[in-house]
N, C-alpha and C. Protein backbone atom coordinates (compact mmCIF):
# COMPACT_ATOMS: atom_id res chain seq x y z
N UNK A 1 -9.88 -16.86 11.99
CA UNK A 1 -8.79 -15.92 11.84
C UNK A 1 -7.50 -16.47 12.46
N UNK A 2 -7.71 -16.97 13.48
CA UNK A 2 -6.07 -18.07 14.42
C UNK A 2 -5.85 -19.26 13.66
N UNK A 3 -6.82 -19.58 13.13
CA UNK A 3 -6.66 -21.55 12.48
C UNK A 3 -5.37 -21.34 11.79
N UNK A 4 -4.60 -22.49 11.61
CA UNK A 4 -3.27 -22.31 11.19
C UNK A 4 -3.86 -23.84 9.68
N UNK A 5 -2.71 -23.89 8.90
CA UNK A 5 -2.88 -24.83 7.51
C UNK A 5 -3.39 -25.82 7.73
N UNK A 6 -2.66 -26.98 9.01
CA UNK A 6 -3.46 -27.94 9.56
C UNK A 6 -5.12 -27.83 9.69
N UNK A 7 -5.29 -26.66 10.35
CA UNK A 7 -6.81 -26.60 10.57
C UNK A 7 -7.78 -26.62 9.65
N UNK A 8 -7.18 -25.82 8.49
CA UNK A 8 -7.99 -25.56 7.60
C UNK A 8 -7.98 -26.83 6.59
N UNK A 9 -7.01 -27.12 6.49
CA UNK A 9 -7.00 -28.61 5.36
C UNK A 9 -7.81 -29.62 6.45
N UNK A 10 -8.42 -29.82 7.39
CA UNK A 10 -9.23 -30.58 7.98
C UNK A 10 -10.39 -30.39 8.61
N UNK A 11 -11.12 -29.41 7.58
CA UNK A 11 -12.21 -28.96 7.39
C UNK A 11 -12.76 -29.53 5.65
N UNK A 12 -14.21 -29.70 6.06
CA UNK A 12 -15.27 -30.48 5.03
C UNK A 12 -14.45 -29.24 3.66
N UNK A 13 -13.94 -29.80 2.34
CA UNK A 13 -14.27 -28.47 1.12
C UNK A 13 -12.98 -27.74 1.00
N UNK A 14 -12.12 -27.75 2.21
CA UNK A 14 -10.91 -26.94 1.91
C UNK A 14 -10.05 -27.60 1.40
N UNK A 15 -8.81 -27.11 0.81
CA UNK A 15 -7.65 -27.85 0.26
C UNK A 15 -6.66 -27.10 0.23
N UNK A 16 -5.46 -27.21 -0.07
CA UNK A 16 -4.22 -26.59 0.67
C UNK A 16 -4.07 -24.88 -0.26
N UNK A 17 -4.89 -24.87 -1.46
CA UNK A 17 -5.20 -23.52 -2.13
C UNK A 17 -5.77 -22.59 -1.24
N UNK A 18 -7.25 -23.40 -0.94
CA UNK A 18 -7.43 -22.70 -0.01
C UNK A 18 -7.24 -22.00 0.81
N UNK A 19 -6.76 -22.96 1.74
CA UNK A 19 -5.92 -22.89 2.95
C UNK A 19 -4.97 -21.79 2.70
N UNK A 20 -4.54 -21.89 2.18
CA UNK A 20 -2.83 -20.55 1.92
C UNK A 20 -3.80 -19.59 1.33
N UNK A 21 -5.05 -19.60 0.84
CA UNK A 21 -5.73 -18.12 0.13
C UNK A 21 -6.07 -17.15 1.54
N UNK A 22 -6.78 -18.17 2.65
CA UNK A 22 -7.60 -17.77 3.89
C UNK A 22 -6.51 -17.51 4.88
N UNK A 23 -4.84 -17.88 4.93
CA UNK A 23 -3.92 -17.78 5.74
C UNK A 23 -3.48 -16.01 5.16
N UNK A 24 -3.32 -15.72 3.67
CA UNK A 24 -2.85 -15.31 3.38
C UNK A 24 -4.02 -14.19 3.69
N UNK A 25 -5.08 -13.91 3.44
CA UNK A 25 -6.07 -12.86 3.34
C UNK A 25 -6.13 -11.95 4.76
N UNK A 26 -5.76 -12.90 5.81
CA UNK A 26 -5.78 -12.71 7.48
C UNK A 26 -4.22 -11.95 7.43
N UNK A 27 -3.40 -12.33 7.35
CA UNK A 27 -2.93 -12.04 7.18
C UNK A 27 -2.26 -10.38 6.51
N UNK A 28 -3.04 -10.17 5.47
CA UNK A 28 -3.23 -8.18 5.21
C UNK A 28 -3.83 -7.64 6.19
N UNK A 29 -3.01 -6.27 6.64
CA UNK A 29 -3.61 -5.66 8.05
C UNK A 29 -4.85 -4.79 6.92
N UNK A 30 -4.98 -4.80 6.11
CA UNK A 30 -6.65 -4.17 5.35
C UNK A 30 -7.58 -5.02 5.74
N UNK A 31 -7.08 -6.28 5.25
CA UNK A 31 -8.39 -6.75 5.66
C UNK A 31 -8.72 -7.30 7.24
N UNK A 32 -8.01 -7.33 8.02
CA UNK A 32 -7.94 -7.11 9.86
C UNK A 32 -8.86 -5.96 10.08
N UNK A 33 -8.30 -4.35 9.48
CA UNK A 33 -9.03 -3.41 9.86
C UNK A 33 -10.80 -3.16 9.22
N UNK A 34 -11.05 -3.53 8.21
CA UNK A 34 -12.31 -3.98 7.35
C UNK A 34 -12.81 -4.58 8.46
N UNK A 35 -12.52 -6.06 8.89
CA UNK A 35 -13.41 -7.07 9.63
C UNK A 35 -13.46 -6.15 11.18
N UNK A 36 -12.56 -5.55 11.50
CA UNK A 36 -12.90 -4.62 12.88
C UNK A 36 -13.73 -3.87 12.69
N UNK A 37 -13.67 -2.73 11.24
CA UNK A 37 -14.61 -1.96 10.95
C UNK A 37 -16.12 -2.66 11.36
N UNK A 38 -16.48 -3.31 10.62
CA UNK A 38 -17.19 -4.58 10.47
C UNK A 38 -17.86 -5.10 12.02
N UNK A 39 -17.20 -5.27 12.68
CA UNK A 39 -17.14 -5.75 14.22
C UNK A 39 -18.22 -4.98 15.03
N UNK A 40 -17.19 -4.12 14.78
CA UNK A 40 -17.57 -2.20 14.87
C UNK A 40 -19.01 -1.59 15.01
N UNK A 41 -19.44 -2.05 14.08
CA UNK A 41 -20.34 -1.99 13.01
C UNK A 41 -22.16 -2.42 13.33
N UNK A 42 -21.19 -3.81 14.02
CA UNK A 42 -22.64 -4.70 14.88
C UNK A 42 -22.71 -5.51 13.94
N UNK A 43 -21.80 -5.84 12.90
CA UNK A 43 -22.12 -7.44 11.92
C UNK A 43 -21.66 -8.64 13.75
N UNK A 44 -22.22 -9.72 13.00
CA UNK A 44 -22.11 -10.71 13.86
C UNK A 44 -21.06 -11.98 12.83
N UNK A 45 -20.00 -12.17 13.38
CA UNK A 45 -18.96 -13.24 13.41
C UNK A 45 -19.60 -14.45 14.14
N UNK A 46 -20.64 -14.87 14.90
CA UNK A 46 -20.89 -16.32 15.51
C UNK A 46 -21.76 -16.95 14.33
N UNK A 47 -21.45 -18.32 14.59
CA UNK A 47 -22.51 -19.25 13.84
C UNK A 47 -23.05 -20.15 15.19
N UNK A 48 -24.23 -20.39 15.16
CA UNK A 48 -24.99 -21.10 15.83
C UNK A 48 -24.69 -22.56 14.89
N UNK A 49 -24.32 -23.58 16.10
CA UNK A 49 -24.36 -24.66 15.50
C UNK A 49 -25.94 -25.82 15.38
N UNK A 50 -25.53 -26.29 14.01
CA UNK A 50 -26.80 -26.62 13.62
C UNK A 50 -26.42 -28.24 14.45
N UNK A 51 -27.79 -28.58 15.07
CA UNK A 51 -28.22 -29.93 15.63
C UNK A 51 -28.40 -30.95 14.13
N UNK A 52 -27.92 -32.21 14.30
CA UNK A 52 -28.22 -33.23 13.03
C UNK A 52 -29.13 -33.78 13.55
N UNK A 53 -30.21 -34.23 12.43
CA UNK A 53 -31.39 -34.96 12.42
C UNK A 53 -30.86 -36.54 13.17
N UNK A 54 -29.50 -37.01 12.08
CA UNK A 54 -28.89 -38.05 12.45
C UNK A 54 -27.51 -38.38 11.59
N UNK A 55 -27.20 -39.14 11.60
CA UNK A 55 -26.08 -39.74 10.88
C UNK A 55 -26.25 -40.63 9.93
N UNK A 56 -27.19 -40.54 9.33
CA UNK A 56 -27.57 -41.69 8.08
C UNK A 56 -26.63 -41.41 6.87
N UNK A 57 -26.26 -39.87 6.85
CA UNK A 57 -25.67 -39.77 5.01
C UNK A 57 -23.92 -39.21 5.83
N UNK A 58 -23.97 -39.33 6.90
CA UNK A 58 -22.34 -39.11 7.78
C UNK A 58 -21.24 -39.17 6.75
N UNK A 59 -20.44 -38.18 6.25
CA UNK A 59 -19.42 -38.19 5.31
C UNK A 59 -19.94 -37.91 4.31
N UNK A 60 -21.53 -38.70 3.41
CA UNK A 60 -21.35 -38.83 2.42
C UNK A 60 -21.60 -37.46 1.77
N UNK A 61 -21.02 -37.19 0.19
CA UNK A 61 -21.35 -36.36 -1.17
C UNK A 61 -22.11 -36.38 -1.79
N UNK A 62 -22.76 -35.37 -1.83
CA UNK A 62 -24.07 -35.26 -3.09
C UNK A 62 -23.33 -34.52 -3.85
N UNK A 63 -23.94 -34.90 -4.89
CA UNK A 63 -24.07 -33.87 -6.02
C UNK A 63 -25.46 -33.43 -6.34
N UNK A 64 -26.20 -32.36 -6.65
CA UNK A 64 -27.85 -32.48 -7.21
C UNK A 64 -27.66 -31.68 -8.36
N UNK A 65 -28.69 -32.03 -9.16
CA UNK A 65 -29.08 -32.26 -10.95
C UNK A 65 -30.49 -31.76 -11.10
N UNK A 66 -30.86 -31.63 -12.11
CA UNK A 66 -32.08 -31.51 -12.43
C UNK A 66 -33.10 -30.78 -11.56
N UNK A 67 -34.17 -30.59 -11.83
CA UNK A 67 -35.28 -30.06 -11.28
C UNK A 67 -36.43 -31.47 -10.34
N UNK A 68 -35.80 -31.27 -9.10
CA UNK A 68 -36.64 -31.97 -8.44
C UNK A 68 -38.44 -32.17 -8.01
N UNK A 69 -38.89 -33.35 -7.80
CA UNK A 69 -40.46 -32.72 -7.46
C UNK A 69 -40.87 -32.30 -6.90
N UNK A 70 -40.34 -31.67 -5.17
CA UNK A 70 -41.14 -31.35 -4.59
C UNK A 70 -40.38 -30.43 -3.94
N UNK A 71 -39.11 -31.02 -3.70
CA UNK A 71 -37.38 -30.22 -2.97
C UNK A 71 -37.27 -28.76 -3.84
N UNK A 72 -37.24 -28.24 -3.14
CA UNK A 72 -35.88 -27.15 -4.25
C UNK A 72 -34.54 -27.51 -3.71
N UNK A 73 -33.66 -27.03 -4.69
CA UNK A 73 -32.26 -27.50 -4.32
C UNK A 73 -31.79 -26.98 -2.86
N UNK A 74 -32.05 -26.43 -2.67
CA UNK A 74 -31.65 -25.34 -1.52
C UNK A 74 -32.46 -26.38 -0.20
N UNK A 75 -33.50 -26.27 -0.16
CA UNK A 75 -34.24 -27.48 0.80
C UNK A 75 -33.87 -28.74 0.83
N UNK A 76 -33.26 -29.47 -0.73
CA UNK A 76 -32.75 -30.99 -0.49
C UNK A 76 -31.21 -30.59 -0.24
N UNK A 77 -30.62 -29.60 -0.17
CA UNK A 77 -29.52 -29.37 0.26
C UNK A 77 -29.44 -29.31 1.79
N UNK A 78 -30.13 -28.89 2.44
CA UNK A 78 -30.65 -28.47 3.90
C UNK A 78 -30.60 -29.83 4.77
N UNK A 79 -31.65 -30.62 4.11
CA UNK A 79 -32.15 -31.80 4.37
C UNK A 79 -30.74 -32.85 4.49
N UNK A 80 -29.88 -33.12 3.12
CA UNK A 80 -28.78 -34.01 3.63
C UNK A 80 -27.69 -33.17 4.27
N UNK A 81 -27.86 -31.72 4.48
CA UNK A 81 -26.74 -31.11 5.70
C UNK A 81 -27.40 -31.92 6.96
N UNK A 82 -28.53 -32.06 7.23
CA UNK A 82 -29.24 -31.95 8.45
C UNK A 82 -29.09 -33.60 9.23
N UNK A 83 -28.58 -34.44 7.94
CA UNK A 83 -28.39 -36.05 8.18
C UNK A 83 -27.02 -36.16 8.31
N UNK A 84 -26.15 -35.14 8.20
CA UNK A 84 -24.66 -35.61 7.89
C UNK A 84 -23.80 -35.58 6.94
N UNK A 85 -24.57 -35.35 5.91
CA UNK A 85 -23.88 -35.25 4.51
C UNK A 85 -23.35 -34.00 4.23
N UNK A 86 -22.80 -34.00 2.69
CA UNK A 86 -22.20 -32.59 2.07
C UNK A 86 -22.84 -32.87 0.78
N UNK A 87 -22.96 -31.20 0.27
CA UNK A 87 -23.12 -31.49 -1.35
C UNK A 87 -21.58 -30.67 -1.49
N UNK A 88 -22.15 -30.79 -2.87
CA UNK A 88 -20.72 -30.37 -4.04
C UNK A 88 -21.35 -30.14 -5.09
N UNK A 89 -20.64 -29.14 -5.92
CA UNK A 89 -21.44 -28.65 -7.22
C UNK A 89 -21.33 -29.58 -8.17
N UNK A 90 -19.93 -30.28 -8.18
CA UNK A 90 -19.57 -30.98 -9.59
C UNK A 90 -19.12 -32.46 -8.86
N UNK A 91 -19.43 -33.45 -9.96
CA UNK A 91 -19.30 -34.75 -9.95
C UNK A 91 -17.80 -35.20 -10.06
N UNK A 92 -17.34 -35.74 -8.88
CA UNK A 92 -15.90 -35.97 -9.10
C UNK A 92 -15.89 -37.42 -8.31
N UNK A 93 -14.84 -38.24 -8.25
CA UNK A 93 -14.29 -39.58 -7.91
C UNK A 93 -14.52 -39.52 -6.53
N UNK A 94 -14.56 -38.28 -5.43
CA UNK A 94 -15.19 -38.30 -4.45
C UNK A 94 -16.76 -37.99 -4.25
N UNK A 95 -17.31 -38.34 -5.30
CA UNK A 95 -18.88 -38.37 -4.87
C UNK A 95 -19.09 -38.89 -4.94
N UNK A 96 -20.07 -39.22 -3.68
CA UNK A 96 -20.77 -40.55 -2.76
C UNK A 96 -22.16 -41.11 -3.71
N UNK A 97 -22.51 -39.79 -4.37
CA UNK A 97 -24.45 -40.27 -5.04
C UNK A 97 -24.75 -38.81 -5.27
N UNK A 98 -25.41 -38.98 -6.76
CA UNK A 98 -25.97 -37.92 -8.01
C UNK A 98 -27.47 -37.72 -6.92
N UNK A 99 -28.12 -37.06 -6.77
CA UNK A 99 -29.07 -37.18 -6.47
C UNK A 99 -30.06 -36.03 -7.80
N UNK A 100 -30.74 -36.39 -8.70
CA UNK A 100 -31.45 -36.61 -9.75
C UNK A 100 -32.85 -36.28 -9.82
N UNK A 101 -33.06 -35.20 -10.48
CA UNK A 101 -34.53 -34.64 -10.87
C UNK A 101 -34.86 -34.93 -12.43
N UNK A 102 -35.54 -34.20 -12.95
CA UNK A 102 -35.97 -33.86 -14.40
C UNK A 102 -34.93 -33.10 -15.24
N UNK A 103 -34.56 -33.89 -16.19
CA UNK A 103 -33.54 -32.91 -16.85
C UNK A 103 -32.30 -32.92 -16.35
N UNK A 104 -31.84 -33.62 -16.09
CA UNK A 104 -30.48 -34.02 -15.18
C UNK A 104 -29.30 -32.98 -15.69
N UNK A 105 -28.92 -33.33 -17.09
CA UNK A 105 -27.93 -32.46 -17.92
C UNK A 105 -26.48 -33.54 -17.83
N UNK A 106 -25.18 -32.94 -17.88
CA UNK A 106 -24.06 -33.58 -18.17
C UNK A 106 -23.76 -33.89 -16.47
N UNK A 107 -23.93 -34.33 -15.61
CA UNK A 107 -23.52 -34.29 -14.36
C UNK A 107 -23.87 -35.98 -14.44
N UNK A 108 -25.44 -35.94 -14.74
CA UNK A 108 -25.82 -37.15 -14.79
C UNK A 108 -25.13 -38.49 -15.78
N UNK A 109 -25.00 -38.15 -16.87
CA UNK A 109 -23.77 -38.57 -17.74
C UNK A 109 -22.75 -39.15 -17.32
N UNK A 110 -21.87 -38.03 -16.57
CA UNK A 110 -20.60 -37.92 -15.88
C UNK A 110 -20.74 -38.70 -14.78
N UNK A 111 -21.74 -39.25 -14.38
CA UNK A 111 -22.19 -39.95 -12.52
C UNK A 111 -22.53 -41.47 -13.12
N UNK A 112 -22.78 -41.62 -14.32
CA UNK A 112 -23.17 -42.69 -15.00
C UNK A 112 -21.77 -43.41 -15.40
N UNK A 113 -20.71 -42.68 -15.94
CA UNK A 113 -19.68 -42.76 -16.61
C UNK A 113 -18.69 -43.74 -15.24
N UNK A 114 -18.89 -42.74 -14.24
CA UNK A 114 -17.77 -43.33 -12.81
C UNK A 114 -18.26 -44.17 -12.10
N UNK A 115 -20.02 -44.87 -12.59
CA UNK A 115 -20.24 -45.82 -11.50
C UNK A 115 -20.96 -45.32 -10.06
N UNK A 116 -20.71 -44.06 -10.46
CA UNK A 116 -21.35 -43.11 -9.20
C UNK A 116 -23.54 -43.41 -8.81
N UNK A 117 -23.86 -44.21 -7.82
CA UNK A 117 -25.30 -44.23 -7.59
C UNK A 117 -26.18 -42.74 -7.83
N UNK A 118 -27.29 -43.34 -8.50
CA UNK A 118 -28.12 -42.12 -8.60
C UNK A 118 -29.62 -42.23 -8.07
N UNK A 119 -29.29 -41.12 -7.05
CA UNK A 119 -31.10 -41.44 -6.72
C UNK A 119 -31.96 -40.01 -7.02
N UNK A 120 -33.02 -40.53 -7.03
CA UNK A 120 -33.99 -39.80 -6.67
C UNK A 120 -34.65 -39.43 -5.71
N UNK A 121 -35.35 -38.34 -5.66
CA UNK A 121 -36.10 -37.40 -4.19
C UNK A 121 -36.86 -39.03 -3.75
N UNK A 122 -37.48 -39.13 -4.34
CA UNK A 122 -38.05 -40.28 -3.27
C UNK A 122 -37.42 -41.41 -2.53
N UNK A 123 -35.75 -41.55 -3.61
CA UNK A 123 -35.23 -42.56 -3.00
C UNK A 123 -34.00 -42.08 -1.63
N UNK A 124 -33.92 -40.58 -1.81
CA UNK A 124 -33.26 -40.39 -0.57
C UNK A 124 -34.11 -40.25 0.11
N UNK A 125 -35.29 -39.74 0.42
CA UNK A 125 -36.39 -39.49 1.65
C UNK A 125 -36.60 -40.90 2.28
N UNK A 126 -36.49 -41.98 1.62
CA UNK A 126 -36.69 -43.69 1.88
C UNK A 126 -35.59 -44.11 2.54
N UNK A 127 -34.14 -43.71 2.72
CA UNK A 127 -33.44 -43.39 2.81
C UNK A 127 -33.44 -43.04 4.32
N UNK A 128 -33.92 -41.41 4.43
CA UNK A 128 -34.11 -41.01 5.42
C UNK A 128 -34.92 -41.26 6.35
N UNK A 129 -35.92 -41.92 5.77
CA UNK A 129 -37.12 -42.18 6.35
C UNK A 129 -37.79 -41.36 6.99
N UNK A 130 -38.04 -39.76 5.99
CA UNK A 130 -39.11 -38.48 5.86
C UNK A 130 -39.98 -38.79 5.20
């Protein structure tokens, strides 16, 4: 709620849209009195910070595709939060590696097209060395 544009443009995902959407939203005394309501209320505002496994995927971008073998997305999502990494929904010039199940669809295409590495569940766990 205090972070000012700087802050927010130097955070993982934000960008200066952002940034002026989340300056601007704080900003309406509705939504001030909502989040007090809220407060109020007994919702909880803390996040417990998560411990990293390590720094092996540090910076890097996923993207994930297809139907994996053993992961659900949500678990191989977990897994490269837990090393350092980020995902992202869509394949862009800043992604680091497709990571690739069954049935990939146009992502895989698009990751093929930019040169972008593609692995598979087994080849990030090798990787990780899980």
């Amino acid at each position: 709620m205090q972070s000012d544009f700087e802050e927010l443009v130097g955070i993982n995902s934000i960008g200066p849209k952002i940034a002026d959407s989340v300056i601007a939203f704080f900003r309406n005394e509705k939504n001030l009195v909502l989040i007090n309501r809220l407060e109020n209320a007994g919702l909880n505002f803390t996040m417990e910070e998560t411990k990293l496994a390590s720094q092996k995927l540090k910076d890097k971008k996923f993207v994930l595709t297809g139907t994996l073998p053993t992961l659900s997305r949500n678990e191989a999502k977990e897994l490269i939060e837990k090393h350092g990494g980020n995902t992202t929904s869509s394949v862009s010039k800043n992604t680091d590696y497709l990571l690739a199940g069954d049935s990939p669809g146009s992502k895989y295409d698009k990751a093929l097209k930019q040169n972008i590495p593609v692995l598979s569940e087994s080849e990030l766990l090798a990787i990780l060395g899980d």
